[in-house]
Protein backbone atom coordinates (compact mmCIF):
# COMPACT_ATOMS: atom_id res chain seq x y z
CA UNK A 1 -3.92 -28.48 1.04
CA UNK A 2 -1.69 -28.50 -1.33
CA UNK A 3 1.06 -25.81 -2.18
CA UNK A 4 0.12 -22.70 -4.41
CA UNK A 5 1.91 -20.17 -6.22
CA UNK A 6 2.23 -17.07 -4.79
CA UNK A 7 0.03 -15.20 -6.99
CA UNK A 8 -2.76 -18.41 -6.12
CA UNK A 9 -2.00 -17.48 -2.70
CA UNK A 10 -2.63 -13.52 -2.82
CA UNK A 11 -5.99 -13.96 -5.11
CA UNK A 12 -7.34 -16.23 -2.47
CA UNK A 13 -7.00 -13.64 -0.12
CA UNK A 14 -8.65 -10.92 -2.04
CA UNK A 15 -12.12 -13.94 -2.24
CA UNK A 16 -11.48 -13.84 1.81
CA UNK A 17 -10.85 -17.73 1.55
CA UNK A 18 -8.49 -19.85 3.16
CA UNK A 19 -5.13 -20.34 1.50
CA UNK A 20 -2.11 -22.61 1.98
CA UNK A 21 -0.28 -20.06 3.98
CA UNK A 22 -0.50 -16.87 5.06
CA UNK A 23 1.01 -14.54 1.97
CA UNK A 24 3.74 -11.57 3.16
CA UNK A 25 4.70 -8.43 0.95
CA UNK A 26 5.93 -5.53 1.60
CA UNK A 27 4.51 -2.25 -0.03
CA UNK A 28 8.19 -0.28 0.98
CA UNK A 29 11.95 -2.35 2.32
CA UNK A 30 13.93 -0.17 2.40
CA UNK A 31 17.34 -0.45 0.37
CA UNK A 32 19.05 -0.21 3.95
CA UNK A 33 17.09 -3.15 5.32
CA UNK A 34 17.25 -4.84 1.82
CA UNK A 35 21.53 -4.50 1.82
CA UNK A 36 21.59 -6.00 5.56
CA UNK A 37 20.28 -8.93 4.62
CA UNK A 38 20.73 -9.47 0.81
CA UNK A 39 23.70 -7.51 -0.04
CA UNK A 40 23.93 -5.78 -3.46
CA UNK A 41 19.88 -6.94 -3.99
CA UNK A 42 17.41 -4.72 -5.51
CA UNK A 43 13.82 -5.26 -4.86
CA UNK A 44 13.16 -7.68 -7.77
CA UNK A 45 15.96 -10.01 -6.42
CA UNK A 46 14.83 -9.25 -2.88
CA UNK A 47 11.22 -10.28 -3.61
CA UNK A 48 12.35 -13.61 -5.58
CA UNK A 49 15.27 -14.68 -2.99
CA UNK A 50 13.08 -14.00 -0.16
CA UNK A 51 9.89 -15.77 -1.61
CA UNK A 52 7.78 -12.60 -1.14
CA UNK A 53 3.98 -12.98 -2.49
CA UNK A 54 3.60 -10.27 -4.47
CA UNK A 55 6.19 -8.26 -6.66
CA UNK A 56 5.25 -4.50 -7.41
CA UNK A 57 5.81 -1.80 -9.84
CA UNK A 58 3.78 1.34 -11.27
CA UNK A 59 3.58 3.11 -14.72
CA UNK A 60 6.53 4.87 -15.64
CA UNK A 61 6.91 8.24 -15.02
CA UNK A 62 9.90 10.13 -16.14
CA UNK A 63 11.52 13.10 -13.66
CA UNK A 64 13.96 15.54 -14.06
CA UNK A 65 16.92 16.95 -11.91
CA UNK A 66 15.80 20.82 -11.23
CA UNK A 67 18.35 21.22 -8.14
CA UNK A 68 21.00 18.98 -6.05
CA UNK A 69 18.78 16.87 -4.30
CA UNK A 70 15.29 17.94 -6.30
CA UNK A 71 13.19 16.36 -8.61
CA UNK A 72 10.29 17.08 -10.91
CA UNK A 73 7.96 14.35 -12.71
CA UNK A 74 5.65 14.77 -14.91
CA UNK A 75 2.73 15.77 -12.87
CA UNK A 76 5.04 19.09 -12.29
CA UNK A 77 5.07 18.12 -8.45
CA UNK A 78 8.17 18.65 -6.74
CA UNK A 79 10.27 16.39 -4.73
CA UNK A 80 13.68 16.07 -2.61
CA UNK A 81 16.09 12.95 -2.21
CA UNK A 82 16.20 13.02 1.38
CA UNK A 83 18.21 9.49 1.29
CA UNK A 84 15.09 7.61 1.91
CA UNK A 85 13.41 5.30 -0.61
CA UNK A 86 10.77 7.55 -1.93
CA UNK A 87 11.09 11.90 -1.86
CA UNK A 88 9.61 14.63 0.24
CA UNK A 89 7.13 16.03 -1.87
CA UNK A 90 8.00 19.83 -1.59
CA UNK A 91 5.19 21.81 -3.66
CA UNK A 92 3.16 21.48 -6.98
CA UNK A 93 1.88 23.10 -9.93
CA UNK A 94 -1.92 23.93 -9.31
CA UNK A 95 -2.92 26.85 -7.05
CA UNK A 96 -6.02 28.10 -8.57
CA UNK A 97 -8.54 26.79 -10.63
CA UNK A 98 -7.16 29.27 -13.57
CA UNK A 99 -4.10 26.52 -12.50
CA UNK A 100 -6.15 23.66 -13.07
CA UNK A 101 -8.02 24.54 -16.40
CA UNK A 102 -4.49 25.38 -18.07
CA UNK A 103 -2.95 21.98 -16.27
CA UNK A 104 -1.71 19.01 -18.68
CA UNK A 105 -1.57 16.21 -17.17
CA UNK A 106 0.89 13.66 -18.40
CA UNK A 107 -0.63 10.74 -20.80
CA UNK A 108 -1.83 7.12 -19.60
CA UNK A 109 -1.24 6.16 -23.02
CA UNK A 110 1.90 7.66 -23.87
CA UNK A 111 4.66 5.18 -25.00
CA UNK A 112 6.53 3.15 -23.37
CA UNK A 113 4.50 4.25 -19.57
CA UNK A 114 4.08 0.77 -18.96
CA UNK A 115 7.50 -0.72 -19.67
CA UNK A 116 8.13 -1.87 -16.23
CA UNK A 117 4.88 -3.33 -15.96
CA UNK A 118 5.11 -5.16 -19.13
CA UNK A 119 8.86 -6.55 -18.12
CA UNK A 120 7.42 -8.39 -14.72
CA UNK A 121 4.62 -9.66 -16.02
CA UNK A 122 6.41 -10.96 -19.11
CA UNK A 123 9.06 -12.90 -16.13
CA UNK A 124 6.55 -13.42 -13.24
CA UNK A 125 2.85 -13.70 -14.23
CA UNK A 126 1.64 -16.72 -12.68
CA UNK A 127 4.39 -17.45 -10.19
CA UNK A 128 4.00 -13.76 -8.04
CA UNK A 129 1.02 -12.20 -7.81
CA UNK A 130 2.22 -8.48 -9.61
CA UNK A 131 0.66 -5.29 -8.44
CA UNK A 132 0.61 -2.01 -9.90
CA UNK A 133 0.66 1.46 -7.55
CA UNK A 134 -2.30 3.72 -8.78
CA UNK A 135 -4.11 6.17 -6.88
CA UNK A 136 -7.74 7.38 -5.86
CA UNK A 137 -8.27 10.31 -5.30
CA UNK A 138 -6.25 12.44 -2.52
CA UNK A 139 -2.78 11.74 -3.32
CA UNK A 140 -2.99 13.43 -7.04
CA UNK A 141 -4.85 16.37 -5.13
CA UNK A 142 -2.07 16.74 -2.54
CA UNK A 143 1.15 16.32 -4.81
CA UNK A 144 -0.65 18.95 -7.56
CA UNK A 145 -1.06 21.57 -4.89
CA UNK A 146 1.00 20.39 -1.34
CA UNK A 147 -0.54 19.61 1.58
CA UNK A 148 -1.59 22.60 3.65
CA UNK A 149 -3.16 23.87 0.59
CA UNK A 150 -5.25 21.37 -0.26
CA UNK A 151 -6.88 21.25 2.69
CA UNK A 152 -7.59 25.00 2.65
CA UNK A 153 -8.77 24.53 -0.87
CA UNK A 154 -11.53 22.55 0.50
CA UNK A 155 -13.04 25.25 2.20
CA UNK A 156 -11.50 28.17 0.44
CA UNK A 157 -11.60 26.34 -3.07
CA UNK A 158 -14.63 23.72 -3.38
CA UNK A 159 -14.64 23.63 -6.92
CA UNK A 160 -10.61 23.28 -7.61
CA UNK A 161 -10.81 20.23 -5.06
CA UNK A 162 -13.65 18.91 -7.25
CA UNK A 163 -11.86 19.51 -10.16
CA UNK A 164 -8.52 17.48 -9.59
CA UNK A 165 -10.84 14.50 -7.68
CA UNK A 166 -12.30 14.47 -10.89
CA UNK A 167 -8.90 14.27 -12.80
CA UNK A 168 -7.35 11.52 -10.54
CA UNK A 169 -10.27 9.37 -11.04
CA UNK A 170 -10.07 9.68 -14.87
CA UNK A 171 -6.48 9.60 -15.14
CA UNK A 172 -6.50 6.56 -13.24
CA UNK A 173 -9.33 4.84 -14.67
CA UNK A 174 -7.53 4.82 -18.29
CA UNK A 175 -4.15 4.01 -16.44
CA UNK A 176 -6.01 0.76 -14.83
CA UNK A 177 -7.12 0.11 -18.54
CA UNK A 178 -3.97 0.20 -19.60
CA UNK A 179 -2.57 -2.29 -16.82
CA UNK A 180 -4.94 -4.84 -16.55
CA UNK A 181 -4.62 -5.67 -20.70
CA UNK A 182 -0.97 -6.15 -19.74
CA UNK A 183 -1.81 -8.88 -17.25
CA UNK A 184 -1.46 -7.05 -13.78
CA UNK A 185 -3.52 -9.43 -10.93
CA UNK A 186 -4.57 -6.34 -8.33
CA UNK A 187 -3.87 -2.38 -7.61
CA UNK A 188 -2.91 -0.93 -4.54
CA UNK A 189 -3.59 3.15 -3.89
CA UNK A 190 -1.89 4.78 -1.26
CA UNK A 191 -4.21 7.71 -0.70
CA UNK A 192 -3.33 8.23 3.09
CA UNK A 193 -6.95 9.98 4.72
CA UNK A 194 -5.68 10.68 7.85
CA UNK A 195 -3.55 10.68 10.30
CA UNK A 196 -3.40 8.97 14.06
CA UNK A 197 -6.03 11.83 15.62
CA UNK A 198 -8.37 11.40 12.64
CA UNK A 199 -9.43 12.01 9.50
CA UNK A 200 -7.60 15.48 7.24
CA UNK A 201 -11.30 16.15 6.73
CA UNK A 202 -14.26 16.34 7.78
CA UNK A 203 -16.62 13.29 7.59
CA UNK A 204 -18.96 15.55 6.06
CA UNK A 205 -16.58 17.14 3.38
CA UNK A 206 -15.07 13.05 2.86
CA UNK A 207 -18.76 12.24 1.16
CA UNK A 208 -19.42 15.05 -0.29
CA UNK A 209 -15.78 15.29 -2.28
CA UNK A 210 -13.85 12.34 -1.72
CA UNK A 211 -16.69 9.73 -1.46
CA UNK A 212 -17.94 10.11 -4.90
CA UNK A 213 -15.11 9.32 -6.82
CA UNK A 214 -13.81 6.80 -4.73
CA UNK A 215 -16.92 5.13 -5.40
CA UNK A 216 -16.44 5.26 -9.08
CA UNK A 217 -12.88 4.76 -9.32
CA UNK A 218 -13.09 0.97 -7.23
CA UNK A 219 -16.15 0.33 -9.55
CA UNK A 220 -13.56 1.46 -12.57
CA UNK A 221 -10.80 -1.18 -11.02
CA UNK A 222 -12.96 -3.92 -10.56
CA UNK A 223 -14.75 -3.21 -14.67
CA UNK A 224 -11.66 -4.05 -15.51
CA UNK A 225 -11.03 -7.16 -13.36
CA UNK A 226 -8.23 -5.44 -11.25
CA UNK A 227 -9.25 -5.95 -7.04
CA UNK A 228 -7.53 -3.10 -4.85
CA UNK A 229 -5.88 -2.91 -1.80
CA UNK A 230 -6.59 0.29 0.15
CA UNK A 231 -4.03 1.71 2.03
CA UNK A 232 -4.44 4.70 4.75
CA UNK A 233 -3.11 5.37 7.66
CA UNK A 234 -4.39 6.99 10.61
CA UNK A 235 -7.42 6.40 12.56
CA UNK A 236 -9.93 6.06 9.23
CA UNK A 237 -12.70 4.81 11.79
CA UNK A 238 -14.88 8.30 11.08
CA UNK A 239 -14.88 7.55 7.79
CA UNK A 240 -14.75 3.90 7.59
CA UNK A 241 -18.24 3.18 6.67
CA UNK A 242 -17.57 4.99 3.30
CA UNK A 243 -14.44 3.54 2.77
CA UNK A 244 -16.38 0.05 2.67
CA UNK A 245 -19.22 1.12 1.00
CA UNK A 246 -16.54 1.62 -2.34
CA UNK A 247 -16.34 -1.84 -2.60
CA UNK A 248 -12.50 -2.50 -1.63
CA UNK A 249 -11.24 -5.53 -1.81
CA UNK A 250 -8.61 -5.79 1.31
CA UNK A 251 -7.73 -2.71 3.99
CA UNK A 252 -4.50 -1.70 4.51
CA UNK A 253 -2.66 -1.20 7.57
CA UNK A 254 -5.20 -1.19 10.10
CA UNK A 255 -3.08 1.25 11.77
CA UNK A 256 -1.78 0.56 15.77
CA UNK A 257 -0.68 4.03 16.17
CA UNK A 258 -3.85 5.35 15.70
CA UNK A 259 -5.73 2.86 18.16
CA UNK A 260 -6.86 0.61 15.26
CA UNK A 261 -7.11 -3.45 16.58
CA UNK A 262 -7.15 -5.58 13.41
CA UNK A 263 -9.09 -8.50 15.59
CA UNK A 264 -11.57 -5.74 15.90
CA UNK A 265 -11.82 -5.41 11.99
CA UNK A 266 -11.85 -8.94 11.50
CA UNK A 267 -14.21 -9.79 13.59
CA UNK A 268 -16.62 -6.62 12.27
CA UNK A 269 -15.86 -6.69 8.78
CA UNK A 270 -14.02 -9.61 7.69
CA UNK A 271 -16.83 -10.56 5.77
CA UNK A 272 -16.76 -7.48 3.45
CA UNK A 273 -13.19 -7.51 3.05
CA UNK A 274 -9.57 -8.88 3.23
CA UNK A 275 -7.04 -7.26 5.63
CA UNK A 276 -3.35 -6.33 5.24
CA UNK A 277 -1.26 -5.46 8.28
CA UNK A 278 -0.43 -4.81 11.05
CA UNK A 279 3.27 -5.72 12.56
CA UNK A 280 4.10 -2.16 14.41
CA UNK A 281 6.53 -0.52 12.53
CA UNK A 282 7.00 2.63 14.46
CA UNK A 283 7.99 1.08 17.21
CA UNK A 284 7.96 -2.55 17.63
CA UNK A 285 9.90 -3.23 13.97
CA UNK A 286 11.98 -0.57 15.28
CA UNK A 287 12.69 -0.43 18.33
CA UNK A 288 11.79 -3.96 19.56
CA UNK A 289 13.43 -6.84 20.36
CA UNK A 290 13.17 -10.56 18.06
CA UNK A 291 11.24 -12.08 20.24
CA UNK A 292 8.71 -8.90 20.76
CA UNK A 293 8.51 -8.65 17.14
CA UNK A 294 7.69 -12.61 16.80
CA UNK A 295 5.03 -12.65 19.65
CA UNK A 296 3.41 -9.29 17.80
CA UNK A 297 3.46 -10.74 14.73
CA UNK A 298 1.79 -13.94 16.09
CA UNK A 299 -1.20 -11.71 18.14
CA UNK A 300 -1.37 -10.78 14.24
CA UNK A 301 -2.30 -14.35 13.29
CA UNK A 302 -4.11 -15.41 16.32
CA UNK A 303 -6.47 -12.07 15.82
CA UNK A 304 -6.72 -11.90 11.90
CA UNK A 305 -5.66 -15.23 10.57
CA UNK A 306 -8.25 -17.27 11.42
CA UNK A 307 -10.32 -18.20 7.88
CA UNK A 308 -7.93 -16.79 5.54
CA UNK A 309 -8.17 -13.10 4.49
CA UNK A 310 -5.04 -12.22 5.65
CA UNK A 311 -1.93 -10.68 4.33
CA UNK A 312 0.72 -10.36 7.15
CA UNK A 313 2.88 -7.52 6.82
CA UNK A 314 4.24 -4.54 8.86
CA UNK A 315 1.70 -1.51 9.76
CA UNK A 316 2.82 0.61 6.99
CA UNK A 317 6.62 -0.22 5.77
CA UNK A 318 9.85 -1.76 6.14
CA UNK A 319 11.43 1.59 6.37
CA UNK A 320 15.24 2.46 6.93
CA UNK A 321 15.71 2.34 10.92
CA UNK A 322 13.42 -1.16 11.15
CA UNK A 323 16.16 -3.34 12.69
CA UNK A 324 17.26 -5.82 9.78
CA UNK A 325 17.04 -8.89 12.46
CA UNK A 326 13.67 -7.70 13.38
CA UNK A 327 12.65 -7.96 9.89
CA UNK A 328 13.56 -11.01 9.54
CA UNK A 329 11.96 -12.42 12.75
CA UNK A 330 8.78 -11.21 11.44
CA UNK A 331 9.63 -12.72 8.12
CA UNK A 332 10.42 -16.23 10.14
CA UNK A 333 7.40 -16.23 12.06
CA UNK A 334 5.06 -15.25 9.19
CA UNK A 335 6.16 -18.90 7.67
CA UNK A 336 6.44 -20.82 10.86
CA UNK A 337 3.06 -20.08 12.16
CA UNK A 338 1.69 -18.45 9.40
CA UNK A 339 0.54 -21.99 7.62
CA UNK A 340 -3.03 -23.10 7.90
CA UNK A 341 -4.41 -24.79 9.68
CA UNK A 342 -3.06 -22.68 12.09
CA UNK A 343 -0.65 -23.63 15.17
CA UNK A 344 0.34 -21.05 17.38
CA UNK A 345 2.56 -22.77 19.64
CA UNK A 346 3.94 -20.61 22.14
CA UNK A 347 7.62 -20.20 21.56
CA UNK A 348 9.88 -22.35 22.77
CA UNK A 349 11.98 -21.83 25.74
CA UNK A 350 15.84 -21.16 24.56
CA UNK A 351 14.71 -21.00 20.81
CA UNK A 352 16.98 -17.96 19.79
CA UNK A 353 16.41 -15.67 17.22
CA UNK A 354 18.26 -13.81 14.06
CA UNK A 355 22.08 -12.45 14.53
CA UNK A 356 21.25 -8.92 13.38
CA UNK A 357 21.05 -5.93 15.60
């Protein structure tokens, strides 16, 4: 086969075909990780020096400084710079419906929301594939209100939760409107539903609030021509069904923590749906050594890679303590064994790995 482009590469995956190679992107590398091995790189010159498959952005949402290390956007939720790549969120604006029915949320249309968007695709349409961060329908919930009381809201509150899963889906229908006419190729939401023990709710409450509009805000995506990656952590199997049933395009990270075996999902529902994942990055990224991290991320291959559908990446994020060298030992072995047809080869006595610690 002959070589593609990266963004060639990345749609082939979301059709569940075969490509020439095995794409790798990461949806978080951390500036820590990124300085180790690219010094003085941000993520744009990260993703082209590395040959990453996919470059990423989101609308543009403006924040202001409300403390030393706080932050508010324009959704009113509340953050802190804890020296990570993203913020804690810390609390919200909505508490009560009364909350809700007085609530403005900020404009998919407003000027200039899409500069970013419009800069990438203007440098890298048709060389990367470019993705835009939207969301479904938890996160909005849970940044509007915080956590913990969201999840009371759902039994204390039906019709607030209703209410803002309602909003989210709008508000991100007209953003995805407003992306795809400026040439983005897929969205990714990072909704998380649960966490390693199960699901934050209830099977039961997950179709009768959640389902709904996650039903009609894929169908909204893919009006517009836009396929989605869904990401969640946690073990999503209680819900999973339903998850499917939306029509996603490709599942995100098939967690390990939680129990999850992407050979399982591949060989159960690879015909539904592409798969992103799964290199451990709680502890094998981590904590591993090189050669751990390069027989992991072959299991990967050897389970998932088979056919195409694949997008080889770490279980959730290339966060500040993943070892630098270990990233790049999964990076190595990604395009060593990663092109098809496959060849998993065991490694080779003596072969040595990266330099970094």
């Amino acid at each position: 086969m002959s070589e593609m482009t990266a963004a060639e590469r990345v749609m082939c995956v979301f059709r569940r075909e075969q490509p020439d190679r095995i794409p790798h992107f990461e949806w978080i590398l951390d500036r820590k990780v990124r300085e180790a091995i690219c010094p003085g790189c941000s993520m744009e010159e990260f993703t082209v020096r590395m040959g990453l498959d996919a470059i990423l952005t989101g609308p543009d949402f403006k924040k202001e400084q409300i403390g030393p290390n706080r932050y508010r956007n324009e959704w009113g939720a509340i953050s802190e710079n804890t020296g990570e790549e993203h913020g804690f969120p810390v609390t919200g604006p909505i508490r009560t419906l009364s909350d809700l029915r007085t609530y403005e949320p900020p404009d998919p249309h407003a000027p200039g929301r899409y500069a970013s968007l419009e800069r990438i695709v203007d440098k890298y349409k048709g060389t990367l594939a470019v993705g835009v961060h939207l969301n479904d329908v938890f996160s909005i919930p849970r940044y509007l209100m915080g956590f913990t009381e969201v999840l009371i809201a759902f039994v204390e509150q039906p019709d607030l939760i209703r209410g803002l899963v309602e909003m989210s889906v709008e508000k991100n229908l007209q953003m995805a409107a407003e992306v795809a006419k400026r040439g983005a190729d897929f969205v990714f939401t990072g909704d998380d539903y649960a966490s390693a023990g199960g699901p934050f709710v209830s099977p039961a409450m997950f179709e009768e609030f959640l389902w709904p509009g996650l039903k009609r805000v894929v169908a909204g995506f893919h009006d517009v021509g836009l396929p989605i990656i869904k990401h969640s952590d946690g073990n999503i199997i209680p819900i999973l069904d339903m998850i499917l049933d939306s029509g996603i395009d490709c599942l995100d990270p098939i967690d390990p923590i939680a129990g999850l075996d992407i050979g399982e999902f591949k060989k159960n529902h690879g015909d539904r749906i592409a798969l992103k994942g799964n290199v451990d990055c709680a502890h094998t990224l981590t904590f591993g050594t090189e050669r751990e991290v390069v027989e992991e991320t072959k299991a990967v291959i050897r389970k998932a890679g088979e056919g195409g559908g694949l997008i080889l990446s770490s279980s959730n994020s290339i966060h500040s303590a993943v070892k630098p060298g270990n990233y790049l030992a999964m990076w190595n072995a990604i395009r060593m064994y990663g092109t098809y047809p496959l060849d998993l080869d065991p490694w080779e006595a003596g072969e040595t790995g990266n330099t970094f610690a």
